[in-house]
PDB file of N, CA and C in Angstrom:
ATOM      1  N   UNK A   1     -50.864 -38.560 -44.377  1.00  0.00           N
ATOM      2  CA  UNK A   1     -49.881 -37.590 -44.762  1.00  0.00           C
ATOM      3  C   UNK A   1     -50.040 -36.319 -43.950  1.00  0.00           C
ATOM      4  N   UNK A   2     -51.408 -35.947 -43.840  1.00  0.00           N
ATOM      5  CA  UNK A   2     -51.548 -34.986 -43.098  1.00  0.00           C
ATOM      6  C   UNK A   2     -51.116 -34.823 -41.377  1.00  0.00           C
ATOM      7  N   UNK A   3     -50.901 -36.089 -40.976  1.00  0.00           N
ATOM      8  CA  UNK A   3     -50.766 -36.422 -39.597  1.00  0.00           C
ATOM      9  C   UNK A   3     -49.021 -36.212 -39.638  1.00  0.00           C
ATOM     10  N   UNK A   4     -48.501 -36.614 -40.580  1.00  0.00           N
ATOM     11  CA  UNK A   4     -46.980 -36.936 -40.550  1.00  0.00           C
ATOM     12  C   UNK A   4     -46.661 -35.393 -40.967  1.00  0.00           C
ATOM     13  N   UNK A   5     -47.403 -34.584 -41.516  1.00  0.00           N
ATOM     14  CA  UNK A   5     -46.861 -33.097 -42.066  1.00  0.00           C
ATOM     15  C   UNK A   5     -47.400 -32.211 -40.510  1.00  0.00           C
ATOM     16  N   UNK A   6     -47.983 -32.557 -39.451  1.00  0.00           N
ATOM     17  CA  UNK A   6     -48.378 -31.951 -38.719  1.00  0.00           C
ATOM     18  C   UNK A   6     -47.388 -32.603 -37.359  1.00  0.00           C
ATOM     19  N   UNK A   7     -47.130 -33.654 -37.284  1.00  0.00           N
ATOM     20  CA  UNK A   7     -46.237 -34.214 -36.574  1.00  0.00           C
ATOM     21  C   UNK A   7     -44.908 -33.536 -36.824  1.00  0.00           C
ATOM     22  N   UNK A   8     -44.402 -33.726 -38.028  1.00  0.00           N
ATOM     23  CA  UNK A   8     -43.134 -32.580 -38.398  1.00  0.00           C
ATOM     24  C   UNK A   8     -42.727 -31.454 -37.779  1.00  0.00           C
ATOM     25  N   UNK A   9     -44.451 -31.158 -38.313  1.00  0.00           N
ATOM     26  CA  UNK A   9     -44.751 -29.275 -37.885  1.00  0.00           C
ATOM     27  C   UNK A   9     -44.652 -29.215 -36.553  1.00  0.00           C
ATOM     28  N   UNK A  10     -45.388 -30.150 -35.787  1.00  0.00           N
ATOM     29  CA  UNK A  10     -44.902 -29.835 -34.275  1.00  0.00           C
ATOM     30  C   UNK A  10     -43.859 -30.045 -33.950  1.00  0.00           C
ATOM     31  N   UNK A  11     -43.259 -31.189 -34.171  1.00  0.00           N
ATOM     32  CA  UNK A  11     -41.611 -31.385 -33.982  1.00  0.00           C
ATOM     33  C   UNK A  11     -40.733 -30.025 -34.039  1.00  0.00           C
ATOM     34  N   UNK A  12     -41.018 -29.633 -35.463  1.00  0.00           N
ATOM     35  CA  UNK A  12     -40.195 -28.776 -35.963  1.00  0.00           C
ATOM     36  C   UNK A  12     -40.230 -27.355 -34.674  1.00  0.00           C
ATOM     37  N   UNK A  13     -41.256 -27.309 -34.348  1.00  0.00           N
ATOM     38  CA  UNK A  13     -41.533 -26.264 -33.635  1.00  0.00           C
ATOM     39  C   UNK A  13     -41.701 -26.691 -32.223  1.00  0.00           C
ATOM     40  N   UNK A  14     -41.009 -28.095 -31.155  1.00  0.00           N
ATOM     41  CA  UNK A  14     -40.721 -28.276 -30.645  1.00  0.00           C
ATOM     42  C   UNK A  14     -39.293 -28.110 -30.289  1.00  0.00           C
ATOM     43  N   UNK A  15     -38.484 -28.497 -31.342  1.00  0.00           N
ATOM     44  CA  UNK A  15     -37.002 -28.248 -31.848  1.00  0.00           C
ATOM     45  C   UNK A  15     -36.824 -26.939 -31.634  1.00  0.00           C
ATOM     46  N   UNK A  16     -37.358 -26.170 -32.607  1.00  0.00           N
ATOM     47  CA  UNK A  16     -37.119 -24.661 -32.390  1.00  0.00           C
ATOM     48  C   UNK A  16     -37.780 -24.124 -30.969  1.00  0.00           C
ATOM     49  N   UNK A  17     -38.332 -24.416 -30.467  1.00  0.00           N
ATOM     50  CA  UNK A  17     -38.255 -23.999 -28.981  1.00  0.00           C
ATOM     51  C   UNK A  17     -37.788 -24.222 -28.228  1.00  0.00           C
ATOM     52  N   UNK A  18     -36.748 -25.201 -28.068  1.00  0.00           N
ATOM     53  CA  UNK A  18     -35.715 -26.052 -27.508  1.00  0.00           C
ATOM     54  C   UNK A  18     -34.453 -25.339 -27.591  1.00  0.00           C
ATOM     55  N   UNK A  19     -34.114 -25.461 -28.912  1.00  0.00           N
ATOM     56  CA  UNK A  19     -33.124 -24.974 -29.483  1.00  0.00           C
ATOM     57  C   UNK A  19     -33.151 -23.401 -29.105  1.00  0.00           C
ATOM     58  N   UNK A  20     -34.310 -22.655 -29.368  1.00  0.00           N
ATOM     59  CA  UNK A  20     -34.402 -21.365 -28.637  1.00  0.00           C
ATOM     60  C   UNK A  20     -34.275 -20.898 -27.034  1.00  0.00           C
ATOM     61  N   UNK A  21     -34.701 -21.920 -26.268  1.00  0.00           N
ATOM     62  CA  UNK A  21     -34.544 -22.385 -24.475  1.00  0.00           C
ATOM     63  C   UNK A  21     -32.963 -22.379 -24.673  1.00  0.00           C
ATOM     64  N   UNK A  22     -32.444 -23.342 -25.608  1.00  0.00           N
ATOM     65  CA  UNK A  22     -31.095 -23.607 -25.256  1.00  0.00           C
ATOM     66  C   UNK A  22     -30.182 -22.479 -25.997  1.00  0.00           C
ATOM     67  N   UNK A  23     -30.400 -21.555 -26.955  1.00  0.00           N
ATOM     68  CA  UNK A  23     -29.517 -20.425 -27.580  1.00  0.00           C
ATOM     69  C   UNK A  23     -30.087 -19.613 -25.886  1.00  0.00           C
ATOM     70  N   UNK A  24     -30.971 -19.444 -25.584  1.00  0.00           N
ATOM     71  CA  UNK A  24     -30.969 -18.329 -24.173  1.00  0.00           C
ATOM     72  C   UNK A  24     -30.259 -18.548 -23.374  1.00  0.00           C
ATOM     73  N   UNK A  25     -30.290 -19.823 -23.046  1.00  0.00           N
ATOM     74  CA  UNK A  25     -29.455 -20.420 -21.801  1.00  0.00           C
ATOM     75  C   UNK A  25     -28.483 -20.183 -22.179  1.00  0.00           C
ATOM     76  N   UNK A  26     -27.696 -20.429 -23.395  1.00  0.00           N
ATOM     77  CA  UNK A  26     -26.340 -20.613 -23.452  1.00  0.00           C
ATOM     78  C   UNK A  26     -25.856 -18.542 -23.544  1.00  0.00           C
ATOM     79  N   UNK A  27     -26.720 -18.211 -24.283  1.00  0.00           N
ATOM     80  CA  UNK A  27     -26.830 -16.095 -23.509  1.00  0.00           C
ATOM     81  C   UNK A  27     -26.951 -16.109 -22.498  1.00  0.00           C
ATOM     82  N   UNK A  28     -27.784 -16.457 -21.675  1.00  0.00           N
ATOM     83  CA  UNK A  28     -27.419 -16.378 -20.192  1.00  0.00           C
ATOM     84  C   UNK A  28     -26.233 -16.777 -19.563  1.00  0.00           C
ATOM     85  N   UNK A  29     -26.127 -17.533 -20.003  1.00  0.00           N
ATOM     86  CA  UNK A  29     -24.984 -18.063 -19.206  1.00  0.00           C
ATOM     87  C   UNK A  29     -23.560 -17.262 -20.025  1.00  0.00           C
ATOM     88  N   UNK A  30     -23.498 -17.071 -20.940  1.00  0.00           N
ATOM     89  CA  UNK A  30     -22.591 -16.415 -21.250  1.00  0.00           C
ATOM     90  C   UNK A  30     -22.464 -14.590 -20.589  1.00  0.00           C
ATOM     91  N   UNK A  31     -23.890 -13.763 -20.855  1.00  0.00           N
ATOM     92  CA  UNK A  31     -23.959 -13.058 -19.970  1.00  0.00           C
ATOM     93  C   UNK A  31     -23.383 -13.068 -18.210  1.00  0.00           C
ATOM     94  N   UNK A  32     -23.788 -14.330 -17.637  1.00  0.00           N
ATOM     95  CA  UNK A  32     -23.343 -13.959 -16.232  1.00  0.00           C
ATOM     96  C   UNK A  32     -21.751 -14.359 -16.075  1.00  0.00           C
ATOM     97  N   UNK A  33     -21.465 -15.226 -17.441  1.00  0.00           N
ATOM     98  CA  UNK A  33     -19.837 -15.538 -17.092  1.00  0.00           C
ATOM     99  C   UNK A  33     -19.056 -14.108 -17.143  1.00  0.00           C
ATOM    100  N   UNK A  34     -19.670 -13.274 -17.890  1.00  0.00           N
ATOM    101  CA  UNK A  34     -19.289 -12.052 -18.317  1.00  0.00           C
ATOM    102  C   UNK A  34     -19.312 -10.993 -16.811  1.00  0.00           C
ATOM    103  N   UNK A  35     -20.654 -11.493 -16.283  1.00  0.00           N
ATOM    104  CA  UNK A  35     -20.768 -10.303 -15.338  1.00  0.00           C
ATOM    105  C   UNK A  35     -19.338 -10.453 -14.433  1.00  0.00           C
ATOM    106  N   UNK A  36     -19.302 -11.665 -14.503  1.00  0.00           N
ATOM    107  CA  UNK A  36     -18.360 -12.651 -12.975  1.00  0.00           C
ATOM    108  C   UNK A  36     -17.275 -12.094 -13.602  1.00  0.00           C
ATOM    109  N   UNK A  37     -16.916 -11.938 -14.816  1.00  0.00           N
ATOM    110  CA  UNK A  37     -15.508 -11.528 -14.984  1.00  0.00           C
ATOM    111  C   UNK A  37     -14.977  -9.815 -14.766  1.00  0.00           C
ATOM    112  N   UNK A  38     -16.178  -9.363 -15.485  1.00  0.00           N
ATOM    113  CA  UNK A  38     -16.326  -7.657 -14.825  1.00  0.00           C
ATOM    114  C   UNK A  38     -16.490  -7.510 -13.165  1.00  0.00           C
ATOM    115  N   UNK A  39     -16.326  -8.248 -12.193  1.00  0.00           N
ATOM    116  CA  UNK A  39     -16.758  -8.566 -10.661  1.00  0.00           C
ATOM    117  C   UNK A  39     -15.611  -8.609 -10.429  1.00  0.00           C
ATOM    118  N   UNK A  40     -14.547  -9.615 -11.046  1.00  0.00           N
ATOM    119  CA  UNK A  40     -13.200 -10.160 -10.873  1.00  0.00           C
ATOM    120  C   UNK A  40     -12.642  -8.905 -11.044  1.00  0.00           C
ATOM    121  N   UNK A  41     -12.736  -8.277 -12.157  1.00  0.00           N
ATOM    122  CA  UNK A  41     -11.580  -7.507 -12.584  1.00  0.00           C
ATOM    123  C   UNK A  41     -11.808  -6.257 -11.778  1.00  0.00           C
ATOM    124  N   UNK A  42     -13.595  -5.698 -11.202  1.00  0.00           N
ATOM    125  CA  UNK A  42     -13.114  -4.781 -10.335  1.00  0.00           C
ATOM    126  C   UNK A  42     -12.466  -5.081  -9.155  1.00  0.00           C
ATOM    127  N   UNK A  43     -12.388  -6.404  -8.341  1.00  0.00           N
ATOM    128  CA  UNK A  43     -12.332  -6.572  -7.257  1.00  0.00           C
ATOM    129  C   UNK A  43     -10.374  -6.204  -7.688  1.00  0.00           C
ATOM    130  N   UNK A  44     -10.121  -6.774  -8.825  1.00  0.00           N
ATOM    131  CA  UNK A  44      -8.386  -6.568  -8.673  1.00  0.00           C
ATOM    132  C   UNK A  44      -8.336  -5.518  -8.916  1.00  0.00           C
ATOM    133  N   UNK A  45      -8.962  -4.501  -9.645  1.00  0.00           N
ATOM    134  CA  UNK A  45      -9.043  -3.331  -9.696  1.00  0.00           C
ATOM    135  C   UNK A  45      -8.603  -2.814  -7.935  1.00  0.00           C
ATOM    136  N   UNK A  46      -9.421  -3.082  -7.269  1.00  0.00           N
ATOM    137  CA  UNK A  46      -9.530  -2.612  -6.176  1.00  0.00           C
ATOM    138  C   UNK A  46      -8.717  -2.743  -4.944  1.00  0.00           C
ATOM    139  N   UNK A  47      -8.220  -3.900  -5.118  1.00  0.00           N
ATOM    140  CA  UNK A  47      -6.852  -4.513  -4.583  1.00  0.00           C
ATOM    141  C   UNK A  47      -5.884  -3.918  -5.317  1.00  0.00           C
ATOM    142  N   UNK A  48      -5.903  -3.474  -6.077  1.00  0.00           N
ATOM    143  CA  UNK A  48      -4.457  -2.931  -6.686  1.00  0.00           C
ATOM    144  C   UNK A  48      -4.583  -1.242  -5.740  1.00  0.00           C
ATOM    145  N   UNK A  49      -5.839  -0.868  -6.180  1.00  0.00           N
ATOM    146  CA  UNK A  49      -6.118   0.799  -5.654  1.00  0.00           C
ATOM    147  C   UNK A  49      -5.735   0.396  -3.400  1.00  0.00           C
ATOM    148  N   UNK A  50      -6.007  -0.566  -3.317  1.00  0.00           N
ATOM    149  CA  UNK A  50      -5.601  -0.724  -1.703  1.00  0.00           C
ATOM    150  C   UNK A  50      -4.211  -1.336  -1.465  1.00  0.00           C
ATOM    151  N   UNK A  51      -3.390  -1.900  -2.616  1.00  0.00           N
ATOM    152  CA  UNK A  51      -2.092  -2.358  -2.232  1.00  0.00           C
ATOM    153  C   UNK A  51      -1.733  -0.662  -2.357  1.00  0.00           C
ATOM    154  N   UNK A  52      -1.631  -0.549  -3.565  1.00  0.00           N
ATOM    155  CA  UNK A  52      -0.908   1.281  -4.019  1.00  0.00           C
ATOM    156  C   UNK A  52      -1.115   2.143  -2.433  1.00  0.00           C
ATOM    157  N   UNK A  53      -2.039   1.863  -2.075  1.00  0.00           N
ATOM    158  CA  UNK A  53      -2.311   3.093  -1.282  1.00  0.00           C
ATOM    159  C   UNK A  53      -1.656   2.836   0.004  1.00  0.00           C
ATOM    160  N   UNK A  54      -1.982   1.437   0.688  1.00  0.00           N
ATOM    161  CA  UNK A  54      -1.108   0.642   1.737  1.00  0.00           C
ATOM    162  C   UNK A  54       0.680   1.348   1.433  1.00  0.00           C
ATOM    163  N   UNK A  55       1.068   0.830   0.454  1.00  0.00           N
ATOM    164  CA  UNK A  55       2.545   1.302  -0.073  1.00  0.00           C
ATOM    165  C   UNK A  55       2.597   2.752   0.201  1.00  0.00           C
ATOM    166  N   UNK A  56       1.866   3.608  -0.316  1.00  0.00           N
ATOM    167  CA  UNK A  56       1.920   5.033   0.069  1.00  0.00           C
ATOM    168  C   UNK A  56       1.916   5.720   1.404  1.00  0.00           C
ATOM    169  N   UNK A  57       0.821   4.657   2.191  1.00  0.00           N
ATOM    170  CA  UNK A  57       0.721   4.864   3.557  1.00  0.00           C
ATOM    171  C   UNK A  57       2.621   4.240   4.070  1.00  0.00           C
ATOM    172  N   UNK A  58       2.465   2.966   3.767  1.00  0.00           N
ATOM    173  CA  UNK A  58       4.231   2.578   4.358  1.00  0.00           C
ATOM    174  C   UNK A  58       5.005   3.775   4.029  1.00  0.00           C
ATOM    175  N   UNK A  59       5.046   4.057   2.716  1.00  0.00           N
ATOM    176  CA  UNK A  59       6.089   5.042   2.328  1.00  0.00           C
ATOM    177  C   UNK A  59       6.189   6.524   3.619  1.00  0.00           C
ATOM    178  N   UNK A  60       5.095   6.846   3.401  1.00  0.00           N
ATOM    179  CA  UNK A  60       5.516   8.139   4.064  1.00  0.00           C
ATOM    180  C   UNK A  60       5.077   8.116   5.835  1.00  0.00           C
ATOM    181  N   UNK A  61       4.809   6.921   6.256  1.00  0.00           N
ATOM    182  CA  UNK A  61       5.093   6.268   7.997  1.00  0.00           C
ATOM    183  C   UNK A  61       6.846   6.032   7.903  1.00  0.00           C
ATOM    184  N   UNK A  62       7.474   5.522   7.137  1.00  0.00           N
ATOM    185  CA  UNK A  62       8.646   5.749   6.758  1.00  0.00           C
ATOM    186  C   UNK A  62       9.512   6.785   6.734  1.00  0.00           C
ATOM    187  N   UNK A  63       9.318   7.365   5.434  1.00  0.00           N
ATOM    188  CA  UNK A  63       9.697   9.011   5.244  1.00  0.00           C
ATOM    189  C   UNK A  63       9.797   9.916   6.843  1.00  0.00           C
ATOM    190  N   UNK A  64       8.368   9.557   7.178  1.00  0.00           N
ATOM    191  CA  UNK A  64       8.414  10.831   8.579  1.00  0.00           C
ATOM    192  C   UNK A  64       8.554   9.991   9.803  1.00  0.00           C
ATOM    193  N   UNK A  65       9.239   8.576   9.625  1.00  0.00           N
ATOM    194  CA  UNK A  65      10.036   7.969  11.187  1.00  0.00           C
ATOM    195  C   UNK A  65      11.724   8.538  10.681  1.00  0.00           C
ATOM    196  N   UNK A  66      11.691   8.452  10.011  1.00  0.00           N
ATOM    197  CA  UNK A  66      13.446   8.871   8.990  1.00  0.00           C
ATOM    198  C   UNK A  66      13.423  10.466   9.430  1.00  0.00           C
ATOM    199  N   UNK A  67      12.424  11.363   9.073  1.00  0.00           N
ATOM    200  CA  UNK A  67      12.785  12.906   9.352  1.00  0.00           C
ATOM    201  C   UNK A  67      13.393  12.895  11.013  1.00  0.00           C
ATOM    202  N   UNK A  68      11.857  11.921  11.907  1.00  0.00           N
ATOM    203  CA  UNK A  68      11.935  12.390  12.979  1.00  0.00           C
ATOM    204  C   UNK A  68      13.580  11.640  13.242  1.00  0.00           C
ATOM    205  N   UNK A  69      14.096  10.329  13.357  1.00  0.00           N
ATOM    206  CA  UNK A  69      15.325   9.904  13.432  1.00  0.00           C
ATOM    207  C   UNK A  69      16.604  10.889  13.102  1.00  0.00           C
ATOM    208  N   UNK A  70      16.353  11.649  12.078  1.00  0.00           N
ATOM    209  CA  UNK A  70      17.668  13.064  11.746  1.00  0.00           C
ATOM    210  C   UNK A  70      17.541  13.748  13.160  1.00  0.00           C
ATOM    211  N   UNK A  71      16.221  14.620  12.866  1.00  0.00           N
ATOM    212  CA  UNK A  71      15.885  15.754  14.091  1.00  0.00           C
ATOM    213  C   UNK A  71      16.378  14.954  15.236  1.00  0.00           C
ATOM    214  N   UNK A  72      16.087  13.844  15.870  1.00  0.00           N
ATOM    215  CA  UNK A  72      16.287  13.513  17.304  1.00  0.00           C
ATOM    216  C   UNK A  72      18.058  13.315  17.298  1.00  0.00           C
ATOM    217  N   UNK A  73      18.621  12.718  16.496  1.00  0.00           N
ATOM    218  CA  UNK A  73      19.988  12.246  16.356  1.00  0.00           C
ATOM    219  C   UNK A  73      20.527  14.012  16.333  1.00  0.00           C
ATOM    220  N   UNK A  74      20.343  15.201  15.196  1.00  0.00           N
ATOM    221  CA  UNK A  74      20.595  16.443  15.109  1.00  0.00           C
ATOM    222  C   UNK A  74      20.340  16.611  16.971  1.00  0.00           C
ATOM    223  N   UNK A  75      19.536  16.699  17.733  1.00  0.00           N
ATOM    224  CA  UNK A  75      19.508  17.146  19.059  1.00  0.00           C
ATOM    225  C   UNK A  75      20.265  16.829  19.992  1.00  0.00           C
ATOM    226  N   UNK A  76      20.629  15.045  19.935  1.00  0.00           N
ATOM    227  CA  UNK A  76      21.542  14.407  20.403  1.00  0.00           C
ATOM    228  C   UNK A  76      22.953  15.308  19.943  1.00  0.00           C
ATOM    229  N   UNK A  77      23.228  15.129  18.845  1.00  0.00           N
ATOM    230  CA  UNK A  77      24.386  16.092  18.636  1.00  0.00           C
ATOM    231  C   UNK A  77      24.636  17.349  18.907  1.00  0.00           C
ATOM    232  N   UNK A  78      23.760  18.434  19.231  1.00  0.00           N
ATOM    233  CA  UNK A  78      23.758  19.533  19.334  1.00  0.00           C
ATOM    234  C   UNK A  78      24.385  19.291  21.182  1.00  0.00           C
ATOM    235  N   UNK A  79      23.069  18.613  21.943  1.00  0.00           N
ATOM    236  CA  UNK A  79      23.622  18.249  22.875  1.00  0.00           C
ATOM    237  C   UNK A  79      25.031  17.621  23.450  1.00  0.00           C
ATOM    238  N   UNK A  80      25.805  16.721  22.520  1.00  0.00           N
ATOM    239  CA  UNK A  80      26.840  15.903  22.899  1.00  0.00           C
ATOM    240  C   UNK A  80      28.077  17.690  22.846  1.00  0.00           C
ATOM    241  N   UNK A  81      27.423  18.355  21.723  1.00  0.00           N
ATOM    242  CA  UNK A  81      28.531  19.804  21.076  1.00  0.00           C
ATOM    243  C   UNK A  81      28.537  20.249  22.505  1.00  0.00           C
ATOM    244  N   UNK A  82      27.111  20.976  23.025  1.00  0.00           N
ATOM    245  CA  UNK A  82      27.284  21.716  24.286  1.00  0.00           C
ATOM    246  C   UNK A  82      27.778  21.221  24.933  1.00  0.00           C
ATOM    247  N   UNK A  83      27.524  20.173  25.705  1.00  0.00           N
ATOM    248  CA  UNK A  83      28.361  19.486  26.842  1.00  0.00           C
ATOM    249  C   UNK A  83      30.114  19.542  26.359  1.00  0.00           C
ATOM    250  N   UNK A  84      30.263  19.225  25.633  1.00  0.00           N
ATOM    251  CA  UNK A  84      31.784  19.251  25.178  1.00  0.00           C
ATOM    252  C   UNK A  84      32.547  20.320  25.264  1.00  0.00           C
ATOM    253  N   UNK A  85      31.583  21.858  25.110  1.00  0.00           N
ATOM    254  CA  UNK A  85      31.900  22.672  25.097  1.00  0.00           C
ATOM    255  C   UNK A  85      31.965  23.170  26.703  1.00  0.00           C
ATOM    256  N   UNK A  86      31.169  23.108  27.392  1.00  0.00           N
ATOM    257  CA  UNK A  86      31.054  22.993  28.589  1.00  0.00           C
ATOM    258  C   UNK A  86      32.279  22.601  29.510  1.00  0.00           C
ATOM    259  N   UNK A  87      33.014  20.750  29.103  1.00  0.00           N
ATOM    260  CA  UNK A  87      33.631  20.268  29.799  1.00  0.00           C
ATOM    261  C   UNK A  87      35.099  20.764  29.188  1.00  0.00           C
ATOM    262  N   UNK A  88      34.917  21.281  27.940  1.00  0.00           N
ATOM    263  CA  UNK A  88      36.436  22.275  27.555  1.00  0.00           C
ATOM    264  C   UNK A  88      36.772  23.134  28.276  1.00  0.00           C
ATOM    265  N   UNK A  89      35.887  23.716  28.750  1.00  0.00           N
ATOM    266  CA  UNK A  89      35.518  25.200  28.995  1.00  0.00           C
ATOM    267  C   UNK A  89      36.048  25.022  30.775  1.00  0.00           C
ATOM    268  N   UNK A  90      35.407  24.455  31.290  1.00  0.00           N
ATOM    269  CA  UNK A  90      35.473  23.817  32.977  1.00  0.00           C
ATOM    270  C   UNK A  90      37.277  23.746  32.831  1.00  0.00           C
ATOM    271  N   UNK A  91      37.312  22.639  31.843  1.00  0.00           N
ATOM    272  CA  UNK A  91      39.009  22.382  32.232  1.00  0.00           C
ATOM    273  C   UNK A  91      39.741  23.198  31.815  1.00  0.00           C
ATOM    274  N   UNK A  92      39.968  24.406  30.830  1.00  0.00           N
ATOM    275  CA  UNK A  92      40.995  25.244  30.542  1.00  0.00           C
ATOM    276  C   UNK A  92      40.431  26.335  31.665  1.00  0.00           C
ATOM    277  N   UNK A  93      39.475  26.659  32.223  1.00  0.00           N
ATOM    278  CA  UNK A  93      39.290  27.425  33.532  1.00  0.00           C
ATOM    279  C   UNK A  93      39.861  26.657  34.634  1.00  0.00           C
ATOM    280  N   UNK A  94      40.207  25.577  34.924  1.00  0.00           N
ATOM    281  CA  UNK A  94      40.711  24.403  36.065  1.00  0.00           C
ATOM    282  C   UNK A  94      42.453  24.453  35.687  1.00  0.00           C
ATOM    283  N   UNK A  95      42.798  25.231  34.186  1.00  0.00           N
ATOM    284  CA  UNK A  95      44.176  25.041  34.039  1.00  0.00           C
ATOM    285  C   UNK A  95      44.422  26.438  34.193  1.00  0.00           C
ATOM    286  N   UNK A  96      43.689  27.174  33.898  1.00  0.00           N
ATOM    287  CA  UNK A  96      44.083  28.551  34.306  1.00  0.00           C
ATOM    288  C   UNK A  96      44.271  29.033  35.778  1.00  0.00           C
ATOM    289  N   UNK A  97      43.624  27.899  36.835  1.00  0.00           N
ATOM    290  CA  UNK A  97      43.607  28.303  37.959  1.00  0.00           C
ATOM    291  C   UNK A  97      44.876  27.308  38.506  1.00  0.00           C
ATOM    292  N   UNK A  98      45.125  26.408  37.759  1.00  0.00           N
ATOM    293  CA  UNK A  98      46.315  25.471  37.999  1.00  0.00           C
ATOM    294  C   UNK A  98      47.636  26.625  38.038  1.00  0.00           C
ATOM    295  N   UNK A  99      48.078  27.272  36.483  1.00  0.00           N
ATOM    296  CA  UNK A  99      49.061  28.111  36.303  1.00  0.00           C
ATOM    297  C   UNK A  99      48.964  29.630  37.069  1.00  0.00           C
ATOM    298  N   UNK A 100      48.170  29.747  37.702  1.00  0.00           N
ATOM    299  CA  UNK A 100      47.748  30.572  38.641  1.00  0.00           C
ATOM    300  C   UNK A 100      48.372  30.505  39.796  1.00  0.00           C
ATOM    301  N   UNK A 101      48.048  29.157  40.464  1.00  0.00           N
ATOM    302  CA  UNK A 101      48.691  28.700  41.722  1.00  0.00           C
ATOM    303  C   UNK A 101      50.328  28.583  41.828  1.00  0.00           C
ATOM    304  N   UNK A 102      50.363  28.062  40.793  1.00  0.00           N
ATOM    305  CA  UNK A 102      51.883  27.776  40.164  1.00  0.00           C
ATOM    306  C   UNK A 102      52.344  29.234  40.346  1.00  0.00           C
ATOM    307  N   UNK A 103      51.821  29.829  39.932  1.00  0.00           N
ATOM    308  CA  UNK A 103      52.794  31.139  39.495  1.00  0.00           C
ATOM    309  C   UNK A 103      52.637  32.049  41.003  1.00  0.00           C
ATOM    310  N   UNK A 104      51.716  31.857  41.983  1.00  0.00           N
ATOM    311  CA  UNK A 104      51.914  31.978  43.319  1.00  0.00           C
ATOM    312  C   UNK A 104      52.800  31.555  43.882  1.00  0.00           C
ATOM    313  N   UNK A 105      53.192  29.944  44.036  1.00  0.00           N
ATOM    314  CA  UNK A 105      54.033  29.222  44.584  1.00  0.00           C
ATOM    315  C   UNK A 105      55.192  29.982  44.266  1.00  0.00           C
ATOM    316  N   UNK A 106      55.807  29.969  42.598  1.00  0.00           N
ATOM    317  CA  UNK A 106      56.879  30.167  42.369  1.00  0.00           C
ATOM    318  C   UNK A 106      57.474  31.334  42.444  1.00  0.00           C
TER     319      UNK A 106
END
């Protein structure tokens, strides 16, 4: 009896050290599934903070190709005004010297 109450006893306390190996393991392992998911979520964390910022960078490489596109098109126009004004200017001086002649002749 004494052999079978000591056999138990070790059992029992084979079991429970087993069972204790295996409640750790299964904490461990639940711990690192945990870490891996806090890993995951900064990494999207972090991809989100580098898409946002990418977008911000597009946005305003954008914004200031658009300013410079006004300003250069505004110069173009300022330019196309002068010249126009210029070639008005040439020909009502070219008609003034026309009705000039005219009015010599006649």
């Amino acid at each position: 009896m004494r052999t079978s109450t000591a056999l138990k006893t070790k059992l029992a306390g084979a079991v429970s050290s087993m069972s204790g190996s295996l409640l750790e393991a299964i904490l461990l392992l639940r711990e690192e599934n945990e870490c891996k998911a806090e890993e995951r979520r900064a990494e999207e964390k972090k991809r989100r903070r580098e898409e946002i910022a990418a977008r911000e960078a597009r946005y305003l490489a954008d914004k200031t190709e658009a300013a410079e596109r006004r300003h250069q098109e505004k110069l173009e126009r300022e330019e196309r005004a002068r010249r126009d004004r210029e070639k008005s200017c040439a020909r009502t001086q070219e008609l003034v010297m026309l009705i000039n002649a005219i009015k010599k002749n006649a």
